[in-house]
N, C-alpha and C. Protein backbone atom coordinates (compact mmCIF):
# COMPACT_ATOMS: atom_id res chain seq x y z
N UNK A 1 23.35 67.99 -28.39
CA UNK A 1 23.87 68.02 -29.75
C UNK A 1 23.02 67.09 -30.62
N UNK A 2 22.74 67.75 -31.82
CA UNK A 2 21.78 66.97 -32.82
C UNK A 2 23.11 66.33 -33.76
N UNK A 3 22.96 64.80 -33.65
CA UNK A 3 23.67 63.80 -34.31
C UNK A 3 23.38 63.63 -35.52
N UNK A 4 22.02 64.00 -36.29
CA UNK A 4 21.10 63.84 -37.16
C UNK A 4 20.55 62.77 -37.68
N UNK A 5 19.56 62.28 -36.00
CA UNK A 5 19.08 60.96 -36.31
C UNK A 5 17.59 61.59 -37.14
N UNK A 6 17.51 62.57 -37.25
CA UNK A 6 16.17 62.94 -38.04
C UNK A 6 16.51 62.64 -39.62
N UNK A 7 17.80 62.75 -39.97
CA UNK A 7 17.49 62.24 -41.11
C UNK A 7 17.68 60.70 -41.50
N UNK A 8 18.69 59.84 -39.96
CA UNK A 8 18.71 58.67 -40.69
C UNK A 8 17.28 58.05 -40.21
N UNK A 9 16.45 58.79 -39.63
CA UNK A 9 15.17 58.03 -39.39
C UNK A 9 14.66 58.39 -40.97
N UNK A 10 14.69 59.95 -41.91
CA UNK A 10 14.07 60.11 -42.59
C UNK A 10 14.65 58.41 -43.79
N UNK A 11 15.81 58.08 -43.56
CA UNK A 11 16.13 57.64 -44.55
C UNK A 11 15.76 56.27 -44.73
N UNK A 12 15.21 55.29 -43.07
CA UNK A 12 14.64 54.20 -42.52
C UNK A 12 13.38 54.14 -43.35
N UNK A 13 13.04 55.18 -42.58
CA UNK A 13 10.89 55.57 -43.35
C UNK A 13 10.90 55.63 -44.56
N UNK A 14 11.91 56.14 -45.48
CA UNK A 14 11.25 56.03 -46.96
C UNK A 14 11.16 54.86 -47.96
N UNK A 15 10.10 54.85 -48.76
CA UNK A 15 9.54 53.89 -49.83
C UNK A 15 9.15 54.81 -50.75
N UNK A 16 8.64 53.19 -51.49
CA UNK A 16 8.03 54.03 -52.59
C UNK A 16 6.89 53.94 -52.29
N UNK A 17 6.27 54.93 -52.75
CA UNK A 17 4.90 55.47 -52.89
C UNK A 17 4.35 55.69 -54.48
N UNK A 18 3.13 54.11 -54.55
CA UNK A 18 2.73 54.59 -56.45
C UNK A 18 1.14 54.98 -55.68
N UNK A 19 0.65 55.24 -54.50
CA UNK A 19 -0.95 56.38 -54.64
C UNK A 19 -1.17 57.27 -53.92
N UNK A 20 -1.40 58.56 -54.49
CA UNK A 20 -1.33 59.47 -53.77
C UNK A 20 -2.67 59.85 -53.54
N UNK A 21 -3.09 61.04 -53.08
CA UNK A 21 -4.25 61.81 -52.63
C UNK A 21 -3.89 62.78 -53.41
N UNK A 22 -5.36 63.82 -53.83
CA UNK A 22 -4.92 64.70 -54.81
C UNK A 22 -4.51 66.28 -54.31
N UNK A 23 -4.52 66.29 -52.80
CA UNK A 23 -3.97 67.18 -52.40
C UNK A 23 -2.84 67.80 -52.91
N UNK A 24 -3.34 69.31 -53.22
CA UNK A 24 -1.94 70.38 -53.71
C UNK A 24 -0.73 69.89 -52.46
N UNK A 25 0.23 70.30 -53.22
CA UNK A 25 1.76 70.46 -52.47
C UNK A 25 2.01 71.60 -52.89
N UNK A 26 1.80 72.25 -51.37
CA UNK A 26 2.19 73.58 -51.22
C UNK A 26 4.28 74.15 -51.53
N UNK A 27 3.64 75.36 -52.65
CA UNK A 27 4.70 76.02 -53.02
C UNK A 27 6.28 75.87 -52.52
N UNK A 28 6.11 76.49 -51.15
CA UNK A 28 6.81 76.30 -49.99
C UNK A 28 7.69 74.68 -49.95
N UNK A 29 6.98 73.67 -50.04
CA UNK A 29 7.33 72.51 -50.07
C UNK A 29 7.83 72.00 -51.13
N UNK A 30 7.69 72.23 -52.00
CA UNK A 30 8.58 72.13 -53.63
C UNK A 30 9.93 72.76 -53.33
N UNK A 31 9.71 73.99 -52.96
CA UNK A 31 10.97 74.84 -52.89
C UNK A 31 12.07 74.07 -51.72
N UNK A 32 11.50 73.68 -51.09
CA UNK A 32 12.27 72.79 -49.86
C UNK A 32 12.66 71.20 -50.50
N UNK A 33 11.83 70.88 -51.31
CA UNK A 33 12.53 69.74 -52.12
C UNK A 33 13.69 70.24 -52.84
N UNK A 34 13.31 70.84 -53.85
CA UNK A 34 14.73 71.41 -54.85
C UNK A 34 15.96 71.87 -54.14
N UNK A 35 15.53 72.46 -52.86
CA UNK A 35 16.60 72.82 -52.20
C UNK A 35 17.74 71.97 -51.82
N UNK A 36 16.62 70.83 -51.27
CA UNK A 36 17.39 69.85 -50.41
C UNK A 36 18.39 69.18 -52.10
N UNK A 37 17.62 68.91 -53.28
CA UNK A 37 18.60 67.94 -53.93
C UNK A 37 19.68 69.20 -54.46
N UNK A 38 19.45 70.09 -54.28
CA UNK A 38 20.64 71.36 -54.69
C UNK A 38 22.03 71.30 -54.10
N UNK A 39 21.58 70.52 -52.69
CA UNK A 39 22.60 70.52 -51.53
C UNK A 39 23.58 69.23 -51.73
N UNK A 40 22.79 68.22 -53.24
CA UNK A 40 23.36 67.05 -53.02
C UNK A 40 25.43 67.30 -53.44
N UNK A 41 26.01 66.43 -53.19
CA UNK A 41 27.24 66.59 -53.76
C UNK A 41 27.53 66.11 -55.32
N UNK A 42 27.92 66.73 -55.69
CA UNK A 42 28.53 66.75 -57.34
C UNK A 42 29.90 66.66 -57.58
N UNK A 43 30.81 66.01 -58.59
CA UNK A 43 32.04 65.60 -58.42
C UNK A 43 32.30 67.49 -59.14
N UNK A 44 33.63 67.73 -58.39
CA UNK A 44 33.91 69.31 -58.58
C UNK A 44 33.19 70.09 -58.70
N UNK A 45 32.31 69.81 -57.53
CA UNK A 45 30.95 70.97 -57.58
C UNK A 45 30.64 71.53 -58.74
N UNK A 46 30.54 70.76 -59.67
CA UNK A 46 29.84 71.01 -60.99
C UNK A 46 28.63 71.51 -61.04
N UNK A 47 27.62 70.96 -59.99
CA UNK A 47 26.47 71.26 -60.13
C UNK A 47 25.50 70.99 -60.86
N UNK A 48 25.40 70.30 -61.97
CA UNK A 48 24.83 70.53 -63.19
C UNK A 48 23.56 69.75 -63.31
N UNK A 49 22.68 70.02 -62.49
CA UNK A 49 20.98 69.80 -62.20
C UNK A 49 20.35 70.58 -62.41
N UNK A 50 19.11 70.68 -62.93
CA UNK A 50 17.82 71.50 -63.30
C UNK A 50 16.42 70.91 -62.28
N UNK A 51 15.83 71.21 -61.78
CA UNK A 51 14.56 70.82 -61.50
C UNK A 51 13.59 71.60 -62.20
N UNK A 52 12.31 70.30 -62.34
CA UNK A 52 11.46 71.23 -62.97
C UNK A 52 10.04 70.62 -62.11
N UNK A 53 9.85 71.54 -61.56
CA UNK A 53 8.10 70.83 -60.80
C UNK A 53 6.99 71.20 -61.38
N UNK A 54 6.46 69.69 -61.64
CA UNK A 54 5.24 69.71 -62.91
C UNK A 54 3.82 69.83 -62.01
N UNK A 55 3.01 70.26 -61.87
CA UNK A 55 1.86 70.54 -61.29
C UNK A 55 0.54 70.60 -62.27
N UNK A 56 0.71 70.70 -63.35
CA UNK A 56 -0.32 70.57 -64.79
C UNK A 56 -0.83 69.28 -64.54
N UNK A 57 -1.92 68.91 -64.14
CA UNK A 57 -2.38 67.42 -64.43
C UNK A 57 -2.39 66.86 -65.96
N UNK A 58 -2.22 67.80 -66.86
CA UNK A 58 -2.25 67.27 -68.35
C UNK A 58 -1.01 66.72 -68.63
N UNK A 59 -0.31 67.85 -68.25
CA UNK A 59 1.44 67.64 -68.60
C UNK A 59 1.70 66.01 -67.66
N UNK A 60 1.34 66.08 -66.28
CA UNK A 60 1.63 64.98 -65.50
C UNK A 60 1.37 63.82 -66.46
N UNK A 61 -0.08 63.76 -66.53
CA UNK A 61 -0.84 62.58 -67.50
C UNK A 61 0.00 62.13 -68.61
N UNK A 62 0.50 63.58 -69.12
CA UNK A 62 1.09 62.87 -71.06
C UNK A 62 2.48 62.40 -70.51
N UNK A 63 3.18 62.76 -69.47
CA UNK A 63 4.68 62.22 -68.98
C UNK A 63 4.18 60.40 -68.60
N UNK A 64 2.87 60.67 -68.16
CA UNK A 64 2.46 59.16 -67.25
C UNK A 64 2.09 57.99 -68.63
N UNK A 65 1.80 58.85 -69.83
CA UNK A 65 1.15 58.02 -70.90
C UNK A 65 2.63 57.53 -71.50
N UNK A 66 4.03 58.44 -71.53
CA UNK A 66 4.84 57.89 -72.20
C UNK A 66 5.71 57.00 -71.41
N UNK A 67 5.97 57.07 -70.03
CA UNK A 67 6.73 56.00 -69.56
C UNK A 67 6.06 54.81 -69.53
N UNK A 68 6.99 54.15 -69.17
CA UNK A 68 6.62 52.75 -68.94
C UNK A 68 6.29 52.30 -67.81
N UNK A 69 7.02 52.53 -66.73
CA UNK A 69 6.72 52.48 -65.67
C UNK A 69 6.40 53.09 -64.60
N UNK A 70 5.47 54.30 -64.63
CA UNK A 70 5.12 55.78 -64.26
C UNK A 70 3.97 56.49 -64.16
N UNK A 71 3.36 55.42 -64.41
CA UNK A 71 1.78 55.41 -64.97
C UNK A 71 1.23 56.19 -64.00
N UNK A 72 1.57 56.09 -62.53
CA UNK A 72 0.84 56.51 -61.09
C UNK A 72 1.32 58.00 -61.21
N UNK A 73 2.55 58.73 -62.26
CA UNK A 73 2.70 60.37 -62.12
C UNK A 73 1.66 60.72 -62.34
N UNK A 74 0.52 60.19 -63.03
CA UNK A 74 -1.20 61.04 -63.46
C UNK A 74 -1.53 61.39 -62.14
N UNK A 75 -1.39 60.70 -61.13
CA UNK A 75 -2.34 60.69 -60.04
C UNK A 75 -1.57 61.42 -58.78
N UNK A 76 -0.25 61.32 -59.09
CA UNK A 76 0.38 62.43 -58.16
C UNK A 76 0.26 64.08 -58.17
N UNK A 77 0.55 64.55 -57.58
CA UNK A 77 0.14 66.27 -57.86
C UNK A 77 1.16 66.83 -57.82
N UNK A 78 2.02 65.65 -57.94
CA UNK A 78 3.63 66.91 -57.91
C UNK A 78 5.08 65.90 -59.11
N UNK A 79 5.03 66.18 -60.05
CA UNK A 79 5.73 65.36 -60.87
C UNK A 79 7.61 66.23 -60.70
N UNK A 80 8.55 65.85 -60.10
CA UNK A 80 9.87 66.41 -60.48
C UNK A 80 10.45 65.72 -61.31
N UNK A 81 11.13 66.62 -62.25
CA UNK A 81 11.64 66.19 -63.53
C UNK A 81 13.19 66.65 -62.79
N UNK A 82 14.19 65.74 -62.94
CA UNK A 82 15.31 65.97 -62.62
C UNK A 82 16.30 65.94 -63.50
N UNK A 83 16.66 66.82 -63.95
CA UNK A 83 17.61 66.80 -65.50
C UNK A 83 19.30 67.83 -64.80
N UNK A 84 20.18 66.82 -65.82
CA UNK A 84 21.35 67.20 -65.61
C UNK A 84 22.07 68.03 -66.75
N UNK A 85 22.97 68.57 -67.07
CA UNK A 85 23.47 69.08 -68.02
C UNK A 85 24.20 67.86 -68.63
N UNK A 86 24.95 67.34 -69.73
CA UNK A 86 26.04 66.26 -70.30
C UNK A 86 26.93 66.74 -69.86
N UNK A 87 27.41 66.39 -68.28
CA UNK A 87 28.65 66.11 -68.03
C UNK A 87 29.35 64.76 -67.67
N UNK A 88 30.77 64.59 -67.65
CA UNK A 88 31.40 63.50 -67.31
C UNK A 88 30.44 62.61 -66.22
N UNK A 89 30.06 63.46 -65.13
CA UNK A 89 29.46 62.60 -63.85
C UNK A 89 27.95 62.86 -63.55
N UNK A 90 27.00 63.33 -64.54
CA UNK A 90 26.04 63.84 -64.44
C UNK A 90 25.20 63.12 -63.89
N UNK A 91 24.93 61.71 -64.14
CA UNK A 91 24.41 60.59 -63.76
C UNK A 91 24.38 60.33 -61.88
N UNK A 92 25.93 60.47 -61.76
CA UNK A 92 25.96 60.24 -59.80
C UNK A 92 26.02 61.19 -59.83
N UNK A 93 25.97 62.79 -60.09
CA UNK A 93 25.60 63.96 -59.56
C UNK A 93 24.10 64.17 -59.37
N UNK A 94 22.88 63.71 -60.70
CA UNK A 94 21.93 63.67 -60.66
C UNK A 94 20.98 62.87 -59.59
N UNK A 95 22.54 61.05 -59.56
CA UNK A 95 21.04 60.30 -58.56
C UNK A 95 21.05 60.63 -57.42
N UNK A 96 22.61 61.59 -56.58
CA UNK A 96 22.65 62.12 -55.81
C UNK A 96 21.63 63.21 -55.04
N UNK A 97 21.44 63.93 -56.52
CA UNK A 97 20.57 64.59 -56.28
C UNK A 97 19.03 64.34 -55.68
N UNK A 98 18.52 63.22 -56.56
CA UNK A 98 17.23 62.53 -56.59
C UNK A 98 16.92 61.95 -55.33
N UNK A 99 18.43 61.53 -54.75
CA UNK A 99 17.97 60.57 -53.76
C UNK A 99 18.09 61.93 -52.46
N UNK A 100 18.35 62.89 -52.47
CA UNK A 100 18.15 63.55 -51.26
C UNK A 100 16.60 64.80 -51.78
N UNK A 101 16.27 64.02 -52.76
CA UNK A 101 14.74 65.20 -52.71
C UNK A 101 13.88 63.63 -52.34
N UNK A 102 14.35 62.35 -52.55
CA UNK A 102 13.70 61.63 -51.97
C UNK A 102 13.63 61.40 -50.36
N UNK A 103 14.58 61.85 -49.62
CA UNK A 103 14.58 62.03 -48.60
C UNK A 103 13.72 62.71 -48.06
N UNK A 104 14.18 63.85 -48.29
CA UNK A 104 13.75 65.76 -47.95
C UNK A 104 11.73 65.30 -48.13
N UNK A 105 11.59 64.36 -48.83
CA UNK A 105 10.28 64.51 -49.70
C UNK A 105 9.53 63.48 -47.91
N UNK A 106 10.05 62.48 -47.60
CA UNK A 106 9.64 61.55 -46.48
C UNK A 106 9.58 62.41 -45.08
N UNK A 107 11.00 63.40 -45.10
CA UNK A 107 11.18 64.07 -43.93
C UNK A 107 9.71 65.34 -43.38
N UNK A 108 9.00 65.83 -45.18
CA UNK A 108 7.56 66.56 -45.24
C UNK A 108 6.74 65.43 -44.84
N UNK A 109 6.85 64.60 -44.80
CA UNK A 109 5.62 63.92 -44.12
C UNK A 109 4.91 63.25 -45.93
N UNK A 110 5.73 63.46 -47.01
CA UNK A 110 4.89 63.29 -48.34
C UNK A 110 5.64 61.94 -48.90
N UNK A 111 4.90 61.02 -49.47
CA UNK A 111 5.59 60.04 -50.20
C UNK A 111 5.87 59.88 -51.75
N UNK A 112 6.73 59.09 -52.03
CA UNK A 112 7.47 59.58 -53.15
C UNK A 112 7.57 58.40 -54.20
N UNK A 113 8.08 58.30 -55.29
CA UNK A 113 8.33 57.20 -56.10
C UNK A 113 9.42 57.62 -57.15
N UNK A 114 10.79 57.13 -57.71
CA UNK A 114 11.40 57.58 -58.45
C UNK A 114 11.28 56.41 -59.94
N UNK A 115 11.06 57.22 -60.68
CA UNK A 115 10.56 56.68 -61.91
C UNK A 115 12.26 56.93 -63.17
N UNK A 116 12.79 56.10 -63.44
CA UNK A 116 13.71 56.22 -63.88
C UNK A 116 13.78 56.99 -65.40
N UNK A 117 14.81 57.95 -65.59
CA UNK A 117 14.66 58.35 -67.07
C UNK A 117 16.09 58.07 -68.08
N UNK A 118 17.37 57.90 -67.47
CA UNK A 118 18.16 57.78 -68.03
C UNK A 118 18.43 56.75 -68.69
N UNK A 119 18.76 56.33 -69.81
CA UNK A 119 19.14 55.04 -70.56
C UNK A 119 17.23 54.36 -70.99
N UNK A 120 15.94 55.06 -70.59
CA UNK A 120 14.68 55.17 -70.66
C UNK A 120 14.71 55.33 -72.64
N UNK A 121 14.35 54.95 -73.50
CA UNK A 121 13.91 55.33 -74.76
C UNK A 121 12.90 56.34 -74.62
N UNK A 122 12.39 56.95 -73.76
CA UNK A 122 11.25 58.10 -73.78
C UNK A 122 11.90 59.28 -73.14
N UNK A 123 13.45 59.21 -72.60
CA UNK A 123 13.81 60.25 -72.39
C UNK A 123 13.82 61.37 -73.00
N UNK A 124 14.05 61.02 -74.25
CA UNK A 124 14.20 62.65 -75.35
C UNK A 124 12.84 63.06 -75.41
N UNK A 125 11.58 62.42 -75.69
CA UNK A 125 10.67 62.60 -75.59
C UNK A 125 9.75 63.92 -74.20
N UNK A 126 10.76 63.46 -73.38
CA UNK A 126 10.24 63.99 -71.75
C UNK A 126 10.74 65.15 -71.77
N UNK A 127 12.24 65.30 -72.64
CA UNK A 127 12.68 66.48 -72.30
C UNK A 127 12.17 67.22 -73.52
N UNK A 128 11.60 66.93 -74.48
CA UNK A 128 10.93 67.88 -75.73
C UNK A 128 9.86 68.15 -75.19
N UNK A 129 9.13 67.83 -74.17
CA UNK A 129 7.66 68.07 -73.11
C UNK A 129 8.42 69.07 -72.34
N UNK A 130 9.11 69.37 -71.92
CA UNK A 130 9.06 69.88 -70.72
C UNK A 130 10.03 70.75 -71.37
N UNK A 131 10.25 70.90 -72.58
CA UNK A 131 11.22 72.29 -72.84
C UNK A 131 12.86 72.59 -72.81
N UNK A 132 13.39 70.91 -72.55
CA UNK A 132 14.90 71.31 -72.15
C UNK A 132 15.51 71.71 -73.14
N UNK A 133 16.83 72.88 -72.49
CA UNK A 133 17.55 72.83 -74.01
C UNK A 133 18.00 71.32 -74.32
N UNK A 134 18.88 71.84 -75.61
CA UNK A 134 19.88 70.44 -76.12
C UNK A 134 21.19 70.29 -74.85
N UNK A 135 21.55 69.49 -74.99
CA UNK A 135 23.00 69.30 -73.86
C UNK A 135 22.07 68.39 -72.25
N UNK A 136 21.36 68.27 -72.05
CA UNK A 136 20.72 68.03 -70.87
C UNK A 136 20.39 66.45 -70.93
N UNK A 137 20.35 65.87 -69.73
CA UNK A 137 19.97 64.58 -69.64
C UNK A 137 18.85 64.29 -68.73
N UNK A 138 18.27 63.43 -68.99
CA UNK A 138 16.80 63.18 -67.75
C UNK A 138 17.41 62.03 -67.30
N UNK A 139 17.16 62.64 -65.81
CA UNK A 139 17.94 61.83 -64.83
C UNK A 139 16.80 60.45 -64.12
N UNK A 140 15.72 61.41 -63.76
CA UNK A 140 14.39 60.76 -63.48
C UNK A 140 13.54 61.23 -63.18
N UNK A 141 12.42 61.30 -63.00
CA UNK A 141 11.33 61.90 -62.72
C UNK A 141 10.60 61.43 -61.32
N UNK A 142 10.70 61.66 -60.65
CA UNK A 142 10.34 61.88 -59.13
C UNK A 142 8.82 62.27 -58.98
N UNK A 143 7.47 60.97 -58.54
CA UNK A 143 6.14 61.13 -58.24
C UNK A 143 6.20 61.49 -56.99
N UNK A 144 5.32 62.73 -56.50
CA UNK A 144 5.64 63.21 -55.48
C UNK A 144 4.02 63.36 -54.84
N UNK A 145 3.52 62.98 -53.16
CA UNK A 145 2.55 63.18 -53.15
C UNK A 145 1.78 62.93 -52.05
N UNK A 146 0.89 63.08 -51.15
CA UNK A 146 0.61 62.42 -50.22
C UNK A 146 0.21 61.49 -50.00
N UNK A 147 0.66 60.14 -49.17
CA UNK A 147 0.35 58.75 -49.55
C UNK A 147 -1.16 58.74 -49.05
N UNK A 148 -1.49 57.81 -50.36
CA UNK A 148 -2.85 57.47 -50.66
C UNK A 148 -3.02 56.18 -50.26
N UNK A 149 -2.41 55.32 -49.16
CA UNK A 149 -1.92 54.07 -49.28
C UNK A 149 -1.51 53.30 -47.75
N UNK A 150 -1.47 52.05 -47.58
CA UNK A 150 -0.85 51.57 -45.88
C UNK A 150 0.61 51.79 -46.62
N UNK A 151 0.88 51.31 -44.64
CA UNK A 151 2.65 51.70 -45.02
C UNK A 151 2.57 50.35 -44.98
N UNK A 152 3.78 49.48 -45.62
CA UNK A 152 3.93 48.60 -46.41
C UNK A 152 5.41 48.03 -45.32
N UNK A 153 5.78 46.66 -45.12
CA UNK A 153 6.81 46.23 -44.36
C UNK A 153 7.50 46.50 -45.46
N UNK A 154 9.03 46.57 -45.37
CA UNK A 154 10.04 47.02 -46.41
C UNK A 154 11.61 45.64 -45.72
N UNK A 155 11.35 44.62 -46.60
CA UNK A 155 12.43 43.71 -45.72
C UNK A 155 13.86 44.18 -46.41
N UNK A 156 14.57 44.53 -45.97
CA UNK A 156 15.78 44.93 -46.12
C UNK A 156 17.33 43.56 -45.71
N UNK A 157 17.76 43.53 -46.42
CA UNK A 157 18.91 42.36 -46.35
C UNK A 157 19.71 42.93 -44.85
N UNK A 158 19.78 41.95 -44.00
CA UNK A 158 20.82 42.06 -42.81
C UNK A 158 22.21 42.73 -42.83
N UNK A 159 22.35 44.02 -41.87
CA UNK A 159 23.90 44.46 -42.17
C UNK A 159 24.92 43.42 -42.48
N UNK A 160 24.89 42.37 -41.20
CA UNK A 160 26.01 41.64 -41.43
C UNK A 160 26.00 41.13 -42.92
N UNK A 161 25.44 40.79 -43.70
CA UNK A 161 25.34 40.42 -44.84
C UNK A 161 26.16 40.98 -46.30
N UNK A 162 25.40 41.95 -45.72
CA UNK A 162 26.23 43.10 -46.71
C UNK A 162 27.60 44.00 -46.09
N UNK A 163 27.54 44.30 -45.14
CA UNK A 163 28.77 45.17 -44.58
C UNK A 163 30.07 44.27 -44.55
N UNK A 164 31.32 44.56 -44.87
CA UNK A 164 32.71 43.97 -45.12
C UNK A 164 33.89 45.08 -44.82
N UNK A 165 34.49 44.41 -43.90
CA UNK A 165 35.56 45.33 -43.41
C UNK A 165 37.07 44.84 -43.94
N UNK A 166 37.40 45.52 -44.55
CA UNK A 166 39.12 46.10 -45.45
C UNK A 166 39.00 45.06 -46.38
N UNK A 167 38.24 44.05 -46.83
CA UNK A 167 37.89 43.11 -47.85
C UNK A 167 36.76 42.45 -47.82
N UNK A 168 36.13 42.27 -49.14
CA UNK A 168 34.90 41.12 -49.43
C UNK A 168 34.77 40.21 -48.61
């Protein structure tokens, strides 16, 4: 019986990743990202996510020129734009989302970086680039790509530290 230590290993292994290699990301593998954050949970299965996978190195570049902190989407070859509709919970439906294409993205063997867009002053901006209707929110934009880079120690705070049973 598979327990699904493949994904809590996927979930150990992931970082961020700001350099990639300029290797295409095959079709196939986009479609298996979107999938995976499709699957995320939404409060009353609302649903209300859009993906949009940017592959234009121009488009990448002018998204990389307006954030602030994003600069490395130029150099990735796979930019996801993760936009929600304006609902009540769009926000934890969206990072829900984000965080299992960040998964799905480690489990391909590809590394990733999530570049924040919500409460961002260049959000409206990102979504007048990329075409959204009105009603929609940018959740974040997801650098997607093959690491260009060492793997990096990642010190993480001790369970006991953080874990608390029936009170603080």
């Amino acid at each position: 019986m598979n327990l699904g230590l493949d994904a809590l290993e996927a979930i150990r292994k992931r970082r961020s990743v700001r350099r990639y290699k300029p290797d295409p990301i095959p079709a196939e593998m986009i479609e298996k990202l979107a999938d995976a954050g499709r699957w995320a949970p939404s409060a009353m299965n609302v649903q209300p996510w859009e993906f949009i996978a940017i592959t234009d190195p121009n488009t990448r570049r002018r998204i990389a020129e307006i954030t602030d902190y994003g600069k490395f989407i130029a150099e990735a070859p796979l930019c996801m734009a993760v936009l929600c509709k304006d609902t009540k919970y769009y926000l934890e439906d969206g990072c829900a989302a984000v965080e299992n294409i960040l998964i799905a993205a480690t489990a391909l063997g590809l590394g990733s970086c999530w570049v924040a867009g919500d409460k961002k002053g260049y959000a409206d901006e990102i979504l007048r680039l990329l075409g959204a209707p009105s009603g929609y929110k940018l959740v974040a934009l997801i650098a997607i790509g093959y690491p260009n880079e060492g793997e990096r120690r990642r010190e993480r705070r001790d369970l006991k530290e953080i874990l608390h049973y029936e009170r603080f």
